[in-house]
Protein backbone atom coordinates (compact mmCIF):
# COMPACT_ATOMS: atom_id res chain seq x y z
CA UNK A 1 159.00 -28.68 -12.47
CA UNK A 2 155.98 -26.83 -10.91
CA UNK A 3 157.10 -24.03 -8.41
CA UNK A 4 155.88 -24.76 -4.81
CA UNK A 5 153.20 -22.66 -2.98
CA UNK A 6 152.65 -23.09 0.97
CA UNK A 7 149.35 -22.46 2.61
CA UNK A 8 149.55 -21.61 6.49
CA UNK A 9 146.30 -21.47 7.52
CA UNK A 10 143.14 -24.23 7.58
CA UNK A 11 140.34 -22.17 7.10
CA UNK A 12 138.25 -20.17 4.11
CA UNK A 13 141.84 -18.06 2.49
CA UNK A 14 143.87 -21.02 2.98
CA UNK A 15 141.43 -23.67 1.40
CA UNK A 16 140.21 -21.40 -1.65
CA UNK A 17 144.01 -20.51 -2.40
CA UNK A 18 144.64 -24.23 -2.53
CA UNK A 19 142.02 -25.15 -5.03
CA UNK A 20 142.73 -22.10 -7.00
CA UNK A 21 146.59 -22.64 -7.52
CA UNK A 22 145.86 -26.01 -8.22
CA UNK A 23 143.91 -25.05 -11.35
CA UNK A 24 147.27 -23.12 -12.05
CA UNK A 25 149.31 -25.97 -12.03
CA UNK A 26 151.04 -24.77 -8.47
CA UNK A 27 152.57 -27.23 -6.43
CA UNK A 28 150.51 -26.89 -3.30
CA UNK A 29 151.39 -27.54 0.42
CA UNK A 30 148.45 -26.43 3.49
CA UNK A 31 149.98 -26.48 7.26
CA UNK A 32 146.94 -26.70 9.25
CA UNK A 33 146.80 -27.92 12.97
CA UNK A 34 143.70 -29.03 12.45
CA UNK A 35 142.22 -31.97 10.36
CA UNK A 36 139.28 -30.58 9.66
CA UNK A 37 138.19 -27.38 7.78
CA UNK A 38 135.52 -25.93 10.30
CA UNK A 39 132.47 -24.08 8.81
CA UNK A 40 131.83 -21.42 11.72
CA UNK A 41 128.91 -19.84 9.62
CA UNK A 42 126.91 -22.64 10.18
CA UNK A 43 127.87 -23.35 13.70
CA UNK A 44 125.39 -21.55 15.32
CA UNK A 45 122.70 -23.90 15.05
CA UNK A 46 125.24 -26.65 17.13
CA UNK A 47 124.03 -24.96 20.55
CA UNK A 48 120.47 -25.30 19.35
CA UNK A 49 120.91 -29.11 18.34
CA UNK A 50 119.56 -28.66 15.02
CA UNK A 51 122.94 -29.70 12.55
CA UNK A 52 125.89 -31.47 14.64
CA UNK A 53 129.65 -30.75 15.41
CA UNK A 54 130.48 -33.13 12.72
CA UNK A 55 128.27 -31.64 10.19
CA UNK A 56 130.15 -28.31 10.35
CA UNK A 57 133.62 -29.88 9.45
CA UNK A 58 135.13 -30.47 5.73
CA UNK A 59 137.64 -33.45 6.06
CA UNK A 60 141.25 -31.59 4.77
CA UNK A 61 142.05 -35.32 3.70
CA UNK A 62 139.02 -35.43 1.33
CA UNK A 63 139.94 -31.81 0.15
CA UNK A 64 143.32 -32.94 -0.35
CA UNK A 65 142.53 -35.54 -2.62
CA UNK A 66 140.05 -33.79 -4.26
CA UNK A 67 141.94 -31.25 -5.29
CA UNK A 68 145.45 -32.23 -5.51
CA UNK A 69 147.12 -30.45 -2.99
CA UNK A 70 149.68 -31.73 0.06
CA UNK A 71 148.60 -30.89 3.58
CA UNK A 72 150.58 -31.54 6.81
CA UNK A 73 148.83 -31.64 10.26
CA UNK A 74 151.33 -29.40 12.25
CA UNK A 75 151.15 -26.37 14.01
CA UNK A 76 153.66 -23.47 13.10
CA UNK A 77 155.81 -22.20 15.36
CA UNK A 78 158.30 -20.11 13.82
CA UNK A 79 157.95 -17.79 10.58
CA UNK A 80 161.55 -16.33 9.78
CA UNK A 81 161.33 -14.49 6.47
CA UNK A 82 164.88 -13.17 6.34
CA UNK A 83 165.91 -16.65 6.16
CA UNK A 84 162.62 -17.92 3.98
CA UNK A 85 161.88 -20.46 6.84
CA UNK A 86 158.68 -21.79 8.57
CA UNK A 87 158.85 -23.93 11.23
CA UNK A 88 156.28 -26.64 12.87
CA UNK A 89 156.25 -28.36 15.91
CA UNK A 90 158.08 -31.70 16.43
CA UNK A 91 159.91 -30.24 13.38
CA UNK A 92 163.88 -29.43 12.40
CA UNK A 93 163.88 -28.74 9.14
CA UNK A 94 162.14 -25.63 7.74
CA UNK A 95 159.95 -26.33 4.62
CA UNK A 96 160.84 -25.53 1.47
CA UNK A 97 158.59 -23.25 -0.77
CA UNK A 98 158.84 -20.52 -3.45
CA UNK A 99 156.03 -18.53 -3.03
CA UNK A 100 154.38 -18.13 0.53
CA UNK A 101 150.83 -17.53 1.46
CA UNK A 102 149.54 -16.67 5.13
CA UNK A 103 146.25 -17.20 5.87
CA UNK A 104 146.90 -18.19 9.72
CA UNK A 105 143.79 -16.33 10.90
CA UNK A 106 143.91 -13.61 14.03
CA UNK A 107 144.58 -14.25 17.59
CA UNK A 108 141.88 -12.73 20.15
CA UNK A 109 141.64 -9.59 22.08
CA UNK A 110 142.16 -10.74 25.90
CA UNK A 111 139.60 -10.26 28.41
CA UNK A 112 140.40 -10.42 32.36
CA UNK A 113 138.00 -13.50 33.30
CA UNK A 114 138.16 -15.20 29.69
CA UNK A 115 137.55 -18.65 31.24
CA UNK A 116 134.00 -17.31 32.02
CA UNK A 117 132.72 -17.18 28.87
CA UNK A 118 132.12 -19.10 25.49
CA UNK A 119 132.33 -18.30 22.20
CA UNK A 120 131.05 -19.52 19.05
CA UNK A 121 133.75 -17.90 17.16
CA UNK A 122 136.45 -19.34 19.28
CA UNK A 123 137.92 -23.00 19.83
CA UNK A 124 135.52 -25.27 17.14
CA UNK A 125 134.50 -27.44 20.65
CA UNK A 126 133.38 -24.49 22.82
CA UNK A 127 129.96 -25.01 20.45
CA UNK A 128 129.32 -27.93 22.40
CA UNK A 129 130.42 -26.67 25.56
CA UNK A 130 127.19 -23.60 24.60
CA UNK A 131 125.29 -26.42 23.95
CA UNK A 132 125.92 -28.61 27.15
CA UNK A 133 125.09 -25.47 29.27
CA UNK A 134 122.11 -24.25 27.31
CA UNK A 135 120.97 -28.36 27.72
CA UNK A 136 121.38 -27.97 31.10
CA UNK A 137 119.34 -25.04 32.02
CA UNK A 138 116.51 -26.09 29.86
CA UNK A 139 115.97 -29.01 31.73
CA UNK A 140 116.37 -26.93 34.95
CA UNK A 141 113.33 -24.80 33.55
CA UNK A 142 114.67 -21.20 33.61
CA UNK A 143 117.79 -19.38 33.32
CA UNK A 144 119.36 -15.94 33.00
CA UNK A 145 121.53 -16.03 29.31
CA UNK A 146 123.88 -13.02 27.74
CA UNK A 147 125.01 -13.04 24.56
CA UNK A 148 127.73 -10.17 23.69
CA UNK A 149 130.82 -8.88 21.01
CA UNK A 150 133.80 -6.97 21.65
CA UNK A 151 135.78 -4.46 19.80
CA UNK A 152 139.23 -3.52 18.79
CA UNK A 153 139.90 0.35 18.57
CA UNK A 154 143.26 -0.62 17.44
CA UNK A 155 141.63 -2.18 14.25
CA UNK A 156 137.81 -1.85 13.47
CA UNK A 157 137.30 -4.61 10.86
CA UNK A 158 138.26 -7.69 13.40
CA UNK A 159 134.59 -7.80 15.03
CA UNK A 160 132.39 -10.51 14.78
CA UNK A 161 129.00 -9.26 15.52
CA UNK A 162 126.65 -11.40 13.32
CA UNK A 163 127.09 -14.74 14.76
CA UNK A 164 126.20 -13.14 18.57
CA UNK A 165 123.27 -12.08 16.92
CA UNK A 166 122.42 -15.69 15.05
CA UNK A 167 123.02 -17.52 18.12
CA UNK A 168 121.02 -15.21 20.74
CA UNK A 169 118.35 -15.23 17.95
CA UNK A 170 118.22 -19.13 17.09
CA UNK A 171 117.73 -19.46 21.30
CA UNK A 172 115.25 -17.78 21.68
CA UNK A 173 113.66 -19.22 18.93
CA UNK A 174 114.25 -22.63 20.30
CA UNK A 175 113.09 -21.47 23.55
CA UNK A 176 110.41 -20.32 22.53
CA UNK A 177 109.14 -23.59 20.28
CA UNK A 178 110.05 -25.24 23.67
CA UNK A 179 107.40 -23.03 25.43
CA UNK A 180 109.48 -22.02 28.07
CA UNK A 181 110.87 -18.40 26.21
CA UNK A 182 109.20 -16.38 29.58
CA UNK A 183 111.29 -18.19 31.86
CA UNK A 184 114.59 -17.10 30.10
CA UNK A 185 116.07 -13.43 30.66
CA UNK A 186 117.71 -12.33 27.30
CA UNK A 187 120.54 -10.12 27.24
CA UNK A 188 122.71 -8.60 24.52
CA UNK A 189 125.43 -6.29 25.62
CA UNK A 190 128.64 -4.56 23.92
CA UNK A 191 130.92 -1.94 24.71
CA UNK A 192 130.50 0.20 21.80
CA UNK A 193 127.54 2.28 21.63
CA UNK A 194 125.93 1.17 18.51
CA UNK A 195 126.76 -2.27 18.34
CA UNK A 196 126.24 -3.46 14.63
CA UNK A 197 126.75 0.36 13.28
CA UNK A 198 128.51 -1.28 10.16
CA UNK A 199 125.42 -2.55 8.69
CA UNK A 200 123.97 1.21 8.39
CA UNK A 201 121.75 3.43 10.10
CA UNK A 202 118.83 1.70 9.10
CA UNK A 203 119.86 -2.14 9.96
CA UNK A 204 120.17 -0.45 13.71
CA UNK A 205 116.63 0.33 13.87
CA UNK A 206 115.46 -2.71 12.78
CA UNK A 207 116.94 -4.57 15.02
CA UNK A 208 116.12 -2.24 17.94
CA UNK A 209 112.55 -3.29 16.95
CA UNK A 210 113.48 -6.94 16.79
CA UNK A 211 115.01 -6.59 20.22
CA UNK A 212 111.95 -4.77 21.86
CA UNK A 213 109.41 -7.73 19.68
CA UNK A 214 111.61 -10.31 21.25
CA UNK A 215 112.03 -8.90 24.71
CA UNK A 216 115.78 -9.05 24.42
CA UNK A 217 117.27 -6.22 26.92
CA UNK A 218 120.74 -4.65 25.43
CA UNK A 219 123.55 -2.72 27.36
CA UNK A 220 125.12 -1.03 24.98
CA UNK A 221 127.98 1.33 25.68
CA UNK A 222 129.56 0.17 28.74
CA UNK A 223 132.93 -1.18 28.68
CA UNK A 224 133.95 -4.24 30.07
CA UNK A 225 135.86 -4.40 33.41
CA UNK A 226 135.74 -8.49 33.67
CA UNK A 227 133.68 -11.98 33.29
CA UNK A 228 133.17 -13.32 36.18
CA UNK A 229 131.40 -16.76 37.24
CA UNK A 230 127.58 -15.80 36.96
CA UNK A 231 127.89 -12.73 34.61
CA UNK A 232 129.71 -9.41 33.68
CA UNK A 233 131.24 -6.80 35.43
CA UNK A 234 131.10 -3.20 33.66
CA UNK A 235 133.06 -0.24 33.82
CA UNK A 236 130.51 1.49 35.97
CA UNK A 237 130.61 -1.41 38.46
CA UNK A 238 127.54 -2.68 37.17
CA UNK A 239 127.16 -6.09 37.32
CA UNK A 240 124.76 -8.49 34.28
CA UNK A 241 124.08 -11.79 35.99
CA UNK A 242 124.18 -14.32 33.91
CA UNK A 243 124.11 -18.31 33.86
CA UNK A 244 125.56 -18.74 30.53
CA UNK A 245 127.93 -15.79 28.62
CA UNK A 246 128.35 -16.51 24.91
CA UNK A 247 130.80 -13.38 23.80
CA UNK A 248 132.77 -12.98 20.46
CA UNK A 249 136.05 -10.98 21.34
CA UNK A 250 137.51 -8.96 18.97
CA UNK A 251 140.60 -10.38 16.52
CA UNK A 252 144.04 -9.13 17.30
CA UNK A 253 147.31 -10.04 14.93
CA UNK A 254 148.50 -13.39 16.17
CA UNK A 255 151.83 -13.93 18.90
CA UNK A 256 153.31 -15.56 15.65
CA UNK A 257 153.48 -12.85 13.31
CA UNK A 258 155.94 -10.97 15.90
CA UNK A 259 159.66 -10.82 15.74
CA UNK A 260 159.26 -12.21 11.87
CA UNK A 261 160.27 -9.38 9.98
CA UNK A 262 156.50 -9.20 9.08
CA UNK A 263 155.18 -5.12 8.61
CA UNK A 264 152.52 -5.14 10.81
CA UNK A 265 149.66 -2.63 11.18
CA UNK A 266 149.48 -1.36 15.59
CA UNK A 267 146.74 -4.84 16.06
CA UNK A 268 149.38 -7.00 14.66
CA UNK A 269 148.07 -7.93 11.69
CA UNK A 270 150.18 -8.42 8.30
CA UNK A 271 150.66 -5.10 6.11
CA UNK A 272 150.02 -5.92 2.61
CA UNK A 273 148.96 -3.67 -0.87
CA UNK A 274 145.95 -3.81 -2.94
CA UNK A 275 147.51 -7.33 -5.07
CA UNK A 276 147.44 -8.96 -1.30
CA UNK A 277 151.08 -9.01 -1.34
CA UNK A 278 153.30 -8.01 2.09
CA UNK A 279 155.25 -4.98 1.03
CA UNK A 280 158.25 -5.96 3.47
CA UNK A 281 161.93 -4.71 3.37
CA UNK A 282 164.26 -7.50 3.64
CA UNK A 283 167.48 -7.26 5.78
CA UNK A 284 170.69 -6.94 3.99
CA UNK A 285 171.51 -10.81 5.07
CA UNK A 286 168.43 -11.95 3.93
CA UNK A 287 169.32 -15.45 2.15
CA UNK A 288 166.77 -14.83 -0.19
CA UNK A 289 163.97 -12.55 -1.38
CA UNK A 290 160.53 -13.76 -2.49
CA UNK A 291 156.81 -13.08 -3.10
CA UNK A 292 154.51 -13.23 0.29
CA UNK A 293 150.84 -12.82 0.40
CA UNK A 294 149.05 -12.25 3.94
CA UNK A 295 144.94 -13.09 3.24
CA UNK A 296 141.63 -13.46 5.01
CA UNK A 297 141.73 -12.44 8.80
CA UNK A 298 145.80 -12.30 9.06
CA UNK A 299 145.69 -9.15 6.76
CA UNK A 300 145.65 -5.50 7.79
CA UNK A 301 142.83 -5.13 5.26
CA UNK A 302 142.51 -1.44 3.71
CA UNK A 303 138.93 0.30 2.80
CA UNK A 304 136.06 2.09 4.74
CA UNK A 305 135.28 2.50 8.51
CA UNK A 306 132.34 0.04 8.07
CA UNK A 307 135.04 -2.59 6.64
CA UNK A 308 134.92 -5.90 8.02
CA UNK A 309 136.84 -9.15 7.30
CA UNK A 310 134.09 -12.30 6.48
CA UNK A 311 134.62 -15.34 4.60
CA UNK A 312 133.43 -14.09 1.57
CA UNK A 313 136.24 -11.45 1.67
CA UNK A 314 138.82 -13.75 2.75
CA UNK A 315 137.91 -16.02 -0.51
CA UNK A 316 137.85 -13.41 -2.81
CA UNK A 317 141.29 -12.43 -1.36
CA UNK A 318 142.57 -15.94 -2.03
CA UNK A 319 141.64 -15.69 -5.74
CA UNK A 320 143.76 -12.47 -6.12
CA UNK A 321 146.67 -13.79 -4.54
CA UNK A 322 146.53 -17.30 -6.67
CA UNK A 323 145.89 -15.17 -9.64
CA UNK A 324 148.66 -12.57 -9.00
CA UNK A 325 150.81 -15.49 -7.82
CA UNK A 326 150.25 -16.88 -11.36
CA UNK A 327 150.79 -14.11 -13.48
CA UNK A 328 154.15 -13.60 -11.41
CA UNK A 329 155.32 -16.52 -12.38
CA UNK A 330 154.50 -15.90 -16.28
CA UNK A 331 156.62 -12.85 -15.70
CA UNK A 332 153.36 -10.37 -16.83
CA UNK A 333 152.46 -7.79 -15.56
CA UNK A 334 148.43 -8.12 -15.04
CA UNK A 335 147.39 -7.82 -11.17
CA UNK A 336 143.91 -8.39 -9.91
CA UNK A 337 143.29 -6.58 -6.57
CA UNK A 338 140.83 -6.72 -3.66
CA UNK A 339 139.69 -3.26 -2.37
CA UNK A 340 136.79 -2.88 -5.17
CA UNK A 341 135.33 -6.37 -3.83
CA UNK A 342 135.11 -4.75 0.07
CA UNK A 343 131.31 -5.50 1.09
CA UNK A 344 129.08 -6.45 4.06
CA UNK A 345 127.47 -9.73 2.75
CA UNK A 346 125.76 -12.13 5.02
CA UNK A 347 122.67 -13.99 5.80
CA UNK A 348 121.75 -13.27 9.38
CA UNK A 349 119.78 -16.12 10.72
CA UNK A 350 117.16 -16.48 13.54
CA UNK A 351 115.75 -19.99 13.67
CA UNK A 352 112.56 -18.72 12.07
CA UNK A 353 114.10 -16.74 9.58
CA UNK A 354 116.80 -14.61 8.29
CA UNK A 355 117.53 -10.88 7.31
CA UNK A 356 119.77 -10.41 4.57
CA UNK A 357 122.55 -7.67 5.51
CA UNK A 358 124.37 -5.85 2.74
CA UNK A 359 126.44 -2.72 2.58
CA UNK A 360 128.83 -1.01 0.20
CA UNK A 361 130.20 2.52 -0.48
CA UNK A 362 126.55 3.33 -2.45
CA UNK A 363 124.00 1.74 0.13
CA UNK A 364 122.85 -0.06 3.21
CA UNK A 365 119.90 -2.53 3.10
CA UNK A 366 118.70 -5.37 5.97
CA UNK A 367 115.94 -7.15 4.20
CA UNK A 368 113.93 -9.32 6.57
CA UNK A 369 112.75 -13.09 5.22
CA UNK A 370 110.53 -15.10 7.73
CA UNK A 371 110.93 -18.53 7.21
CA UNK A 372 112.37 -18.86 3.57
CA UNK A 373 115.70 -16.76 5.08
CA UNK A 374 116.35 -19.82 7.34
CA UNK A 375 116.51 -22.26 4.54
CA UNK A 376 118.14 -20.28 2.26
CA UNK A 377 121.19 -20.17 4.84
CA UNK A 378 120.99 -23.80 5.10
CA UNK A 379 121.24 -24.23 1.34
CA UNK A 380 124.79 -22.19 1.87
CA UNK A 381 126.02 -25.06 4.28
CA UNK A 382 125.17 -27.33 1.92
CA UNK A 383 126.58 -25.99 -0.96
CA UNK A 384 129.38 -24.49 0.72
CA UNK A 385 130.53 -28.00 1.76
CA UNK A 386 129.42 -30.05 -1.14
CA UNK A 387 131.08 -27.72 -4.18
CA UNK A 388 134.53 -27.53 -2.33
CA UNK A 389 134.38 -31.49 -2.56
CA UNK A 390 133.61 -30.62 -6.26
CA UNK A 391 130.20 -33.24 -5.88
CA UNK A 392 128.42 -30.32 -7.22
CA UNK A 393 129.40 -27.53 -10.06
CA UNK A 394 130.25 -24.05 -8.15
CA UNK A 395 128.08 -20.57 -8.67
CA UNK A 396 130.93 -18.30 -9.92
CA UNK A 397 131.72 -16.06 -7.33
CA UNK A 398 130.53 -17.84 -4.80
């Protein structure tokens, strides 16, 4: 009989894990408390109108049947690893499992006026709610619009800079095909002083020349004291009105992982070694010990200061732990592990465009593409969606 694998999690770790211990003849259970898979890489052309909420979803029933795996609707309330239990809501019984892979995601860094601001990174339905607003000041005629990402000293690889920038970027292109781009005040603003820093030295000049081309104004440097009805409120008591805030807060570890017997790094995120397994210590009354792999943004991911967690990252991670999962269970010895595969990869789009952002330990490059760089990003989407529903062969590695 096939040993059982559970998935917590419903987004990039959890669903490549799934397909991947699948192929290794794995049992598989997901826990997601959500129905669909959401595609937040593409969602930043939802507040622009130009793809639809539904369009950015993967149907976990489809994917299910697909690929062969079990998935239960629930949300988990309770992870007890002394006593190898997980809990859902509505739920007695624990579920039953011999291997256990978390891939729940991160919480958010809290910010004193939260319900001011939207967030394309947040809740899958505050797209629409960026969209409604944006709607609604275009047919006013004018509007003042700020567009921001926070940080998290306690853990530098949680920010999510690049879709602040894709979103600002595919407004004012849409503005701006609208006519109306001089009736719309731009502004980016972060606490850190050199917002973007990860992508290298030279990626922060370029875009300081996109943002001066653009007429985009940036605060940079000033912390946050609050969000506030019509804009932001800075450390210095500064105030940037605003009619609509879009901000990306930083990821903290989630209110689950506490009081689990979880090692946790000081953001809360899950502790785990180079295989992507949790290096915990059991207590003495432990019922029973077995193998637990933390992936994708629920891991305390190791590497360089410029390290930051994307869905590329989170997928490789999944491979590893399905592999090392596998050759577990074949009692051998062979490991695969994820540091070497650490990268900045993305696709930064504008609307008219793209600039493709990469960075390892040996270089830095932003390479802008007008035009083509746009489509190219849309060809992801497309084949992101379409080879998970194996309709189309997948590019290994990808």
């Amino acid at each position: 009989m096939a040993k059982k694998v559970l998935v917590l999690g419903g987004g990039f770790a959890a669903l490549e894990s799934a397909i991947w211990l699948r192929k290794y003849g794995f049992d598989v259970e997901v826990i997601t408390n959500r129905e669909y898979m959401y595609v937040y890489p593409i969602s930043i052309w939802i507040p622009t109108g130009e793809i639809s909420f539904e369009d950015c979803t993967l149907d976990w029933k489809e994917l299910s049947k697909v690929h062969g795996f079990d998935v239960k609707f629930k949300k988990v309330t309770k992870i007890d690893i002394n006593n190898k239990a997980v809990y859902c809501e509505g739920e007695e019984k624990n579920c039953d499992f011999d291997y256990l892979i978390i891939a729940i995601g991160a919480d958010k860094v809290k910010h004193k006026g939260s319900e001011h601001f939207m967030s394309i990174c947040g809740a899958p339905e505050e797209s629409l709610r960026i969209k409604q607003k944006l709607d609604e000041l275009i047919k006013r005629g004018e509007g003042k619009l700020a567009f921001g990402f926070g940080g998290n000293p306690k853990d530098p690889s949680n920010v999510r800079g690049g879709p602040a920038f894709e979103v600002m970027f595919n407004i004012h292109n849409k503005l701006k095909k609208l006519g109306i781009r001089n009736k719309f005040d731009i502004t980016f603003f972060a606490p850190m002083p050199k917002p973007g820093a990860r992508m290298g030295e030279k990626a922060l000049k370029v875009m300081d020349m996109w943002f001066n081309k653009l007429d985009i104004k940036q605060i940079k440097g000033k912390k946050i004291t609050e969000f506030v009805e019509d804009g932001v409120i800075f450390e210095d008591g500064s105030k940037l009105e605003s009619d609509l805030t879009m901000f990306i807060p930083a990821g903290n570890g989630p209110a689950l992982f506490k009081d689990t017997g979880l090692p946790l790094n000081e953001a809360g995120f899950i502790k785990i070694n180079e295989f992507c397994e949790v290096m915990h210590d059991f207590d003495e009354t432990s019922s029973e010990k077995f193998p637990i792999f933390a992936i994708g943004d629920s891991a305390a991911i190791d590497g360089p200061d410029w390290r930051a967690k994307q869905g590329h990252l989170a997928e490789v991670m999944a491979r590893v732990a399905a592999y090392n999962i596998k050759m577990m269970e074949e009692g051998k010895s062979a490991r695969k592990e994820y540091i070497s595969h650490i990268n900045i990869l993305c696709l930064m789009d504008s609307g008219d465009g793209a600039a493709f952002v990469y960075r390892d330990n040996k270089k830095a490059i932003l390479i802008p593409l007008p035009i083509i760089g746009h489509w190219m990003k849309k060809g992801w989407g497309w084949y992101f969606k379409n080879s998970k529903l194996n309709k189309i062969p997948r590019i290994p590695g990808m």
